[in-house]
C-alpha atoms as a PDB file:
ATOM      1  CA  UNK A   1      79.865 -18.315 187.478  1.00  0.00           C
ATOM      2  CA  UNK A   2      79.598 -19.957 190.562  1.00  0.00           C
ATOM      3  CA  UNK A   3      77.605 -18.483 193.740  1.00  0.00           C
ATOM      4  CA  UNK A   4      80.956 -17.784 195.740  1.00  0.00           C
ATOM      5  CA  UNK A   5      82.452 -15.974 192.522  1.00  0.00           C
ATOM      6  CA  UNK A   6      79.689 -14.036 192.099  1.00  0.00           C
ATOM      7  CA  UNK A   7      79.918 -13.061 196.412  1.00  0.00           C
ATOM      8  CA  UNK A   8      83.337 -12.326 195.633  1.00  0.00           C
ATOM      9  CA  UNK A   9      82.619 -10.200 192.532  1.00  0.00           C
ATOM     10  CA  UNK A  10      80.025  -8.114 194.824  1.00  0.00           C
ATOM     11  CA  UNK A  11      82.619  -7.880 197.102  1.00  0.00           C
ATOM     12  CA  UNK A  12      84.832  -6.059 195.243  1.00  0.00           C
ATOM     13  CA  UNK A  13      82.215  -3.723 193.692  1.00  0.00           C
ATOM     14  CA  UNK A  14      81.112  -2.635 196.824  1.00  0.00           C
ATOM     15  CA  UNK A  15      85.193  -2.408 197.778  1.00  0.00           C
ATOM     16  CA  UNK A  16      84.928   0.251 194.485  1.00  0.00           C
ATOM     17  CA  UNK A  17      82.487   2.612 195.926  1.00  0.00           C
ATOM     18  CA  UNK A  18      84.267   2.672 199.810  1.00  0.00           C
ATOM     19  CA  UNK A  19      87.542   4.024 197.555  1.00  0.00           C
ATOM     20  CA  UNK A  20      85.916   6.834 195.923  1.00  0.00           C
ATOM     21  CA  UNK A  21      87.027  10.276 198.515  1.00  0.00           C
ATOM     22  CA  UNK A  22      84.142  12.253 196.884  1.00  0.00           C
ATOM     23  CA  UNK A  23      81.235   9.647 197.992  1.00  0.00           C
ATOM     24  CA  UNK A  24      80.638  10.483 201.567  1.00  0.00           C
ATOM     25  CA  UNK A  25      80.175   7.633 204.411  1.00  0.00           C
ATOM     26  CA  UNK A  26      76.391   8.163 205.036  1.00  0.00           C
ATOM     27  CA  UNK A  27      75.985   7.007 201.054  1.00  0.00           C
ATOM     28  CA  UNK A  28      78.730   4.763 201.343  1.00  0.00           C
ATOM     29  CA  UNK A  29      77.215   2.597 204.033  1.00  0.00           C
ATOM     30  CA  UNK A  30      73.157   3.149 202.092  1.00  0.00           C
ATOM     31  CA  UNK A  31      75.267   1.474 198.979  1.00  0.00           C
ATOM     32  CA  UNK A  32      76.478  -1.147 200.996  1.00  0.00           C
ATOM     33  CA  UNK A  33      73.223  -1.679 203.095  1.00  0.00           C
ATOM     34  CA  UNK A  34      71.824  -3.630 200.013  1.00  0.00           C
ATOM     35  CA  UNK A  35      72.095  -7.052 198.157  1.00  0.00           C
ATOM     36  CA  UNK A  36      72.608  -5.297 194.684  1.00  0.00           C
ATOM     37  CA  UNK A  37      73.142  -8.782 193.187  1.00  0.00           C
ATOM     38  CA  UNK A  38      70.178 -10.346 194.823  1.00  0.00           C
ATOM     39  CA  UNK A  39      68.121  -7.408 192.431  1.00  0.00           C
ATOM     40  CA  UNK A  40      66.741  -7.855 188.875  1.00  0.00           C
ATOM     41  CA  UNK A  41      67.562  -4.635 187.363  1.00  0.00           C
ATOM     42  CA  UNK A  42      64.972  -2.666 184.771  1.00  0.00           C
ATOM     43  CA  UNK A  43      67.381  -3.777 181.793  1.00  0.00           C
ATOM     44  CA  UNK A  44      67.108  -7.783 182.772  1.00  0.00           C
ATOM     45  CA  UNK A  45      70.678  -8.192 184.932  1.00  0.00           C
ATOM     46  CA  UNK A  46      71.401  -8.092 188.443  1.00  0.00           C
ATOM     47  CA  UNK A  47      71.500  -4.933 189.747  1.00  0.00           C
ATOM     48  CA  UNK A  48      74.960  -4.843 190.475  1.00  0.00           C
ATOM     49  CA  UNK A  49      76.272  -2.996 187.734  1.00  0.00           C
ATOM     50  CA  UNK A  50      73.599   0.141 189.434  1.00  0.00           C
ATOM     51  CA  UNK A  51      76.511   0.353 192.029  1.00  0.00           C
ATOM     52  CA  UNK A  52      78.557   2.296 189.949  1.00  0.00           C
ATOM     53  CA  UNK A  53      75.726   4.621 188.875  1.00  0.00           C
ATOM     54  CA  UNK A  54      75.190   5.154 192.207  1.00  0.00           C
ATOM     55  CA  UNK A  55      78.579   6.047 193.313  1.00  0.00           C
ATOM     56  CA  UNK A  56      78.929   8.409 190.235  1.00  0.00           C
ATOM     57  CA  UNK A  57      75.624  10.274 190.930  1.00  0.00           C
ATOM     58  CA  UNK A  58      76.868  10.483 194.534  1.00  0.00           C
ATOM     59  CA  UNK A  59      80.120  12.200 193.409  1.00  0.00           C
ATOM     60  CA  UNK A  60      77.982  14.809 191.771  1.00  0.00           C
ATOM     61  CA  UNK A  61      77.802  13.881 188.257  1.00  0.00           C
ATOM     62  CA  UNK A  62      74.687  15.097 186.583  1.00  0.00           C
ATOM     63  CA  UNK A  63      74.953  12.577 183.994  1.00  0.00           C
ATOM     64  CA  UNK A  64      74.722   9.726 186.213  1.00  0.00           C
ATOM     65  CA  UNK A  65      71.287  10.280 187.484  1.00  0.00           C
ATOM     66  CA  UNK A  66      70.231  10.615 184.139  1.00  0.00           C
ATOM     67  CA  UNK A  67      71.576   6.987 183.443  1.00  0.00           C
ATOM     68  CA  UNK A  68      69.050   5.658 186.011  1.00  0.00           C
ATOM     69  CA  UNK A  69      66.354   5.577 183.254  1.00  0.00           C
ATOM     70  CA  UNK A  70      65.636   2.291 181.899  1.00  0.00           C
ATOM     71  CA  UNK A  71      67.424   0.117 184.859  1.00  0.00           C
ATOM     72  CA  UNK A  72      65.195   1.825 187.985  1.00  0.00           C
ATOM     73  CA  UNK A  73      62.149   3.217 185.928  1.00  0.00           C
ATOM     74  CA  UNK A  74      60.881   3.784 182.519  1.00  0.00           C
ATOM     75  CA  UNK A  75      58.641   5.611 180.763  1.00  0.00           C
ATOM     76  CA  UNK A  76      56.022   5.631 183.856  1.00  0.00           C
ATOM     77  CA  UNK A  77      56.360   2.624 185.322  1.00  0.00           C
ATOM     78  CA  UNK A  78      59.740   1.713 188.121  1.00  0.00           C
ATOM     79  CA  UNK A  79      61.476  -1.199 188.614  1.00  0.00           C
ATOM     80  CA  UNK A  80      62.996  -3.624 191.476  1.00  0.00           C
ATOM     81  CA  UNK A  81      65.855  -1.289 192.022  1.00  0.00           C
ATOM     82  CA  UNK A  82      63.582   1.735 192.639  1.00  0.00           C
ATOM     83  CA  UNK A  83      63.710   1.757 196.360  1.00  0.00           C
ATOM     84  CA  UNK A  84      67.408   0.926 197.090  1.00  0.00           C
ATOM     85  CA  UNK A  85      68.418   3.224 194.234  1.00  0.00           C
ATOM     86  CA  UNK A  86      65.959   5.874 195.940  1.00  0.00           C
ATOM     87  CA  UNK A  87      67.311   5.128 199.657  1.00  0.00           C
ATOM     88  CA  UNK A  88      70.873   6.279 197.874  1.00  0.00           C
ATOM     89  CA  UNK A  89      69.723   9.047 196.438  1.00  0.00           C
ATOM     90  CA  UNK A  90      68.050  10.706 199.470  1.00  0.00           C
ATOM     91  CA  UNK A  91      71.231   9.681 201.024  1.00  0.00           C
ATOM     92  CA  UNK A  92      72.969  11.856 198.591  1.00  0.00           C
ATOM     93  CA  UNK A  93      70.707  14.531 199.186  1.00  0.00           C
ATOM     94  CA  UNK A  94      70.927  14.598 202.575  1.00  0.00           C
ATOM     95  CA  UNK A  95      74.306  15.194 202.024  1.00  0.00           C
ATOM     96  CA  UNK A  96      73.562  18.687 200.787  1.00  0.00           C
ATOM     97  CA  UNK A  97      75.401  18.299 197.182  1.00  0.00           C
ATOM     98  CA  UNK A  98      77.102  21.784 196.666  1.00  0.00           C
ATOM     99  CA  UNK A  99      77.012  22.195 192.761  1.00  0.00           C
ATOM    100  CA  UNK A 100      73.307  23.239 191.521  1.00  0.00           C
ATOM    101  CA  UNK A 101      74.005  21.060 188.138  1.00  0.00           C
ATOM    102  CA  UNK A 102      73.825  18.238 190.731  1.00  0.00           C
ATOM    103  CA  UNK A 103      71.072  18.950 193.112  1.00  0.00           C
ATOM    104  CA  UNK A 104      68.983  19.632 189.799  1.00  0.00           C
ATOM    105  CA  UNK A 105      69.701  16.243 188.384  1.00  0.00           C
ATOM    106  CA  UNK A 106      68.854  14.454 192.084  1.00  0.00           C
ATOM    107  CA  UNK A 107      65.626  16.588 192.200  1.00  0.00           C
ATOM    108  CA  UNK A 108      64.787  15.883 188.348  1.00  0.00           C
ATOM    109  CA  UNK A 109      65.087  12.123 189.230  1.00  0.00           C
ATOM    110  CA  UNK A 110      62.810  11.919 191.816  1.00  0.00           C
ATOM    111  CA  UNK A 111      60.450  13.603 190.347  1.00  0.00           C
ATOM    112  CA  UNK A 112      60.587  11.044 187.585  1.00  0.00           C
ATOM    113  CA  UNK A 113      60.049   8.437 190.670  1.00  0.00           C
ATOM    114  CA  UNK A 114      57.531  10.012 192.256  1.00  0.00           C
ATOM    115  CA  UNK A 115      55.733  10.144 188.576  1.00  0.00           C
ATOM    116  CA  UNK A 116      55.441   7.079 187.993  1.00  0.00           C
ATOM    117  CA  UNK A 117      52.259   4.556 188.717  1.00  0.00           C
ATOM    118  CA  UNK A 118      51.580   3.044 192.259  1.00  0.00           C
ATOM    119  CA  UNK A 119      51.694  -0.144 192.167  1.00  0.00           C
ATOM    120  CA  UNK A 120      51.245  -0.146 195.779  1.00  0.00           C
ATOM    121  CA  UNK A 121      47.878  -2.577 197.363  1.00  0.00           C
ATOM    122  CA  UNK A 122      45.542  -1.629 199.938  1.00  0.00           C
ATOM    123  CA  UNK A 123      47.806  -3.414 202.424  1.00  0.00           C
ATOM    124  CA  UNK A 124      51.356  -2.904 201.541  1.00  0.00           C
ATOM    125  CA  UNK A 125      53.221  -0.489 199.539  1.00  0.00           C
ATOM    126  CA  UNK A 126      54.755  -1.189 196.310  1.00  0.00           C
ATOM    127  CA  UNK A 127      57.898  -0.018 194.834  1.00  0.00           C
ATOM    128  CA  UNK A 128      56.178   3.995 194.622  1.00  0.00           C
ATOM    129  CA  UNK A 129      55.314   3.927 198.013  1.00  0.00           C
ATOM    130  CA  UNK A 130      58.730   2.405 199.112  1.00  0.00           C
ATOM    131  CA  UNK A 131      60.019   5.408 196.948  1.00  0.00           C
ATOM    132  CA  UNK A 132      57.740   8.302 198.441  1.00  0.00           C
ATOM    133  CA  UNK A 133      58.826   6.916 201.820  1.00  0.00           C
ATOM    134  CA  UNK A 134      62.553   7.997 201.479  1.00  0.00           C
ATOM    135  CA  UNK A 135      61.549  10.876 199.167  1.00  0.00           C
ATOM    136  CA  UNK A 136      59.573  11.967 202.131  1.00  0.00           C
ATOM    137  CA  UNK A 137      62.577  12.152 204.360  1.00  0.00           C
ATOM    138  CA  UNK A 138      63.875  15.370 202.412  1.00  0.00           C
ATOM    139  CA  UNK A 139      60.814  17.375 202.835  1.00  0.00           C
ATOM    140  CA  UNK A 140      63.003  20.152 204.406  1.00  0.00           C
ATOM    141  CA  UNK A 141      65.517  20.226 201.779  1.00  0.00           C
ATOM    142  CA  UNK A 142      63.208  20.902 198.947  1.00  0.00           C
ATOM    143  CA  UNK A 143      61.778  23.239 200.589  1.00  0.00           C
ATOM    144  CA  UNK A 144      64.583  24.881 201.333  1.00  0.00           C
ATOM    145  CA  UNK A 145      65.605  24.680 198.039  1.00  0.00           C
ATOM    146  CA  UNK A 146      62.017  26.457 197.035  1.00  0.00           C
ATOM    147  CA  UNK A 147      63.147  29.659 198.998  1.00  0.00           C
ATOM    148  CA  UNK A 148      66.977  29.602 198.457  1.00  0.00           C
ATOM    149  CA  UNK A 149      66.312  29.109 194.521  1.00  0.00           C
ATOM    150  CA  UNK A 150      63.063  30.442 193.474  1.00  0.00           C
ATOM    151  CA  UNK A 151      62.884  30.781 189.773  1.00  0.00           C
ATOM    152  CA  UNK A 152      65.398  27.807 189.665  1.00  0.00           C
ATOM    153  CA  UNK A 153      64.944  24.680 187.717  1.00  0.00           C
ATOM    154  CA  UNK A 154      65.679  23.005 191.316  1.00  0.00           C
ATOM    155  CA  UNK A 155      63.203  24.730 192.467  1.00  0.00           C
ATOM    156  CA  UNK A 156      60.173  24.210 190.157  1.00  0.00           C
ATOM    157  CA  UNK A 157      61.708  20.467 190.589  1.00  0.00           C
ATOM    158  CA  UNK A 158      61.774  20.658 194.363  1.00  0.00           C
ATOM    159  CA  UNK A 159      57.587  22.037 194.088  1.00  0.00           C
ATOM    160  CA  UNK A 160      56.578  19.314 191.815  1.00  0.00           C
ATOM    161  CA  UNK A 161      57.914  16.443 194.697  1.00  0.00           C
ATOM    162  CA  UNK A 162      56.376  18.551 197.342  1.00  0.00           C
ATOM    163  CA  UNK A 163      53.027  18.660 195.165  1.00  0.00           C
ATOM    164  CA  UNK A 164      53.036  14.938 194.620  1.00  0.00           C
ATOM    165  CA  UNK A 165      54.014  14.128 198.136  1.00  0.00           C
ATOM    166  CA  UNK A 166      50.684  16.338 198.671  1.00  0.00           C
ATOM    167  CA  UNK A 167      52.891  18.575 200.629  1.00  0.00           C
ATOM    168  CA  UNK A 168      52.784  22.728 201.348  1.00  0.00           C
ATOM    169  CA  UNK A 169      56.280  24.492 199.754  1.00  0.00           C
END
């Protein structure tokens, strides 16, 4: 495949997620901020096929977040994708996502982020600090979610990032 193919196949992925009425613009524009080709995914391929993970975890399927395993992190180590993936997901959460099965799923996910090993150096973060960085731009929602949900599995979700993030619920 050629380098203008390939352009052109990016193209039209990105073209996917714009069409979907249930992803909504701040997320759109976070998916189309980055060079998803330009990415080596956890599984060994571009990152381009994340886009559609993306978009379904934006339209509030649990499943999708889920999915992230093995192409963004594994076991307790992340991957290239890691901090675009994250920059979508805060972007999601930002979005306040109304069904609980959802917002447990986002929350579950970066926790698994946010447990993973720096890799960061003393002068320059690696992919877990470029992760904590957009995970520390929800700080209100989780702990909103804390008092809204105590006794929730979003909740004890929601404490563990604030507790890694060294942060009071």
């Amino acid at each position: 495949m050629t380098g203008s193919e390939k352009r052109q196949q990016a193209l039209l992925r990105r073209s996917a997620v714009l069409r979907s009425p249930l992803v909504p613009d701040a997320v759109v524009l976070e998916i189309a901020r980055h060079d998803w080709e330009s990415i080596e995914c956890g599984c060994g391929r571009s990152a381009g096929h994340l886009m559609d993970a993306v978009r379904d975890a934006a339209e509030g399927h649990p499943s999708a977040f889920h999915a992230l395993e093995g192409h963004v992190f594994f076991a307790e180590h992340l991957k290239p994708p890691a901090p675009a993936v994250c920059g979508v997901l805060m972007a999601v959460w930002a979005a306040h996502p109304p069904r609980q099965a959802t917002r447990e799923a986002l929350l579950w996910t970066l926790l698994a982020l946010l447990c993973t090993v720096d890799d960061g150096g003393t002068h320059e973060a690696g992919l877990h600090g470029q992760c904590a960085a957009f995970i520390r731009t929800g700080v209100d929602g989780f702990r909103r979610e804390v008092a809204t949900a105590p006794g929730s599995g979003t909740a004890a979700y929601a404490e563990g990032i604030l507790d890694i993030l060294g942060l009071p619920a």
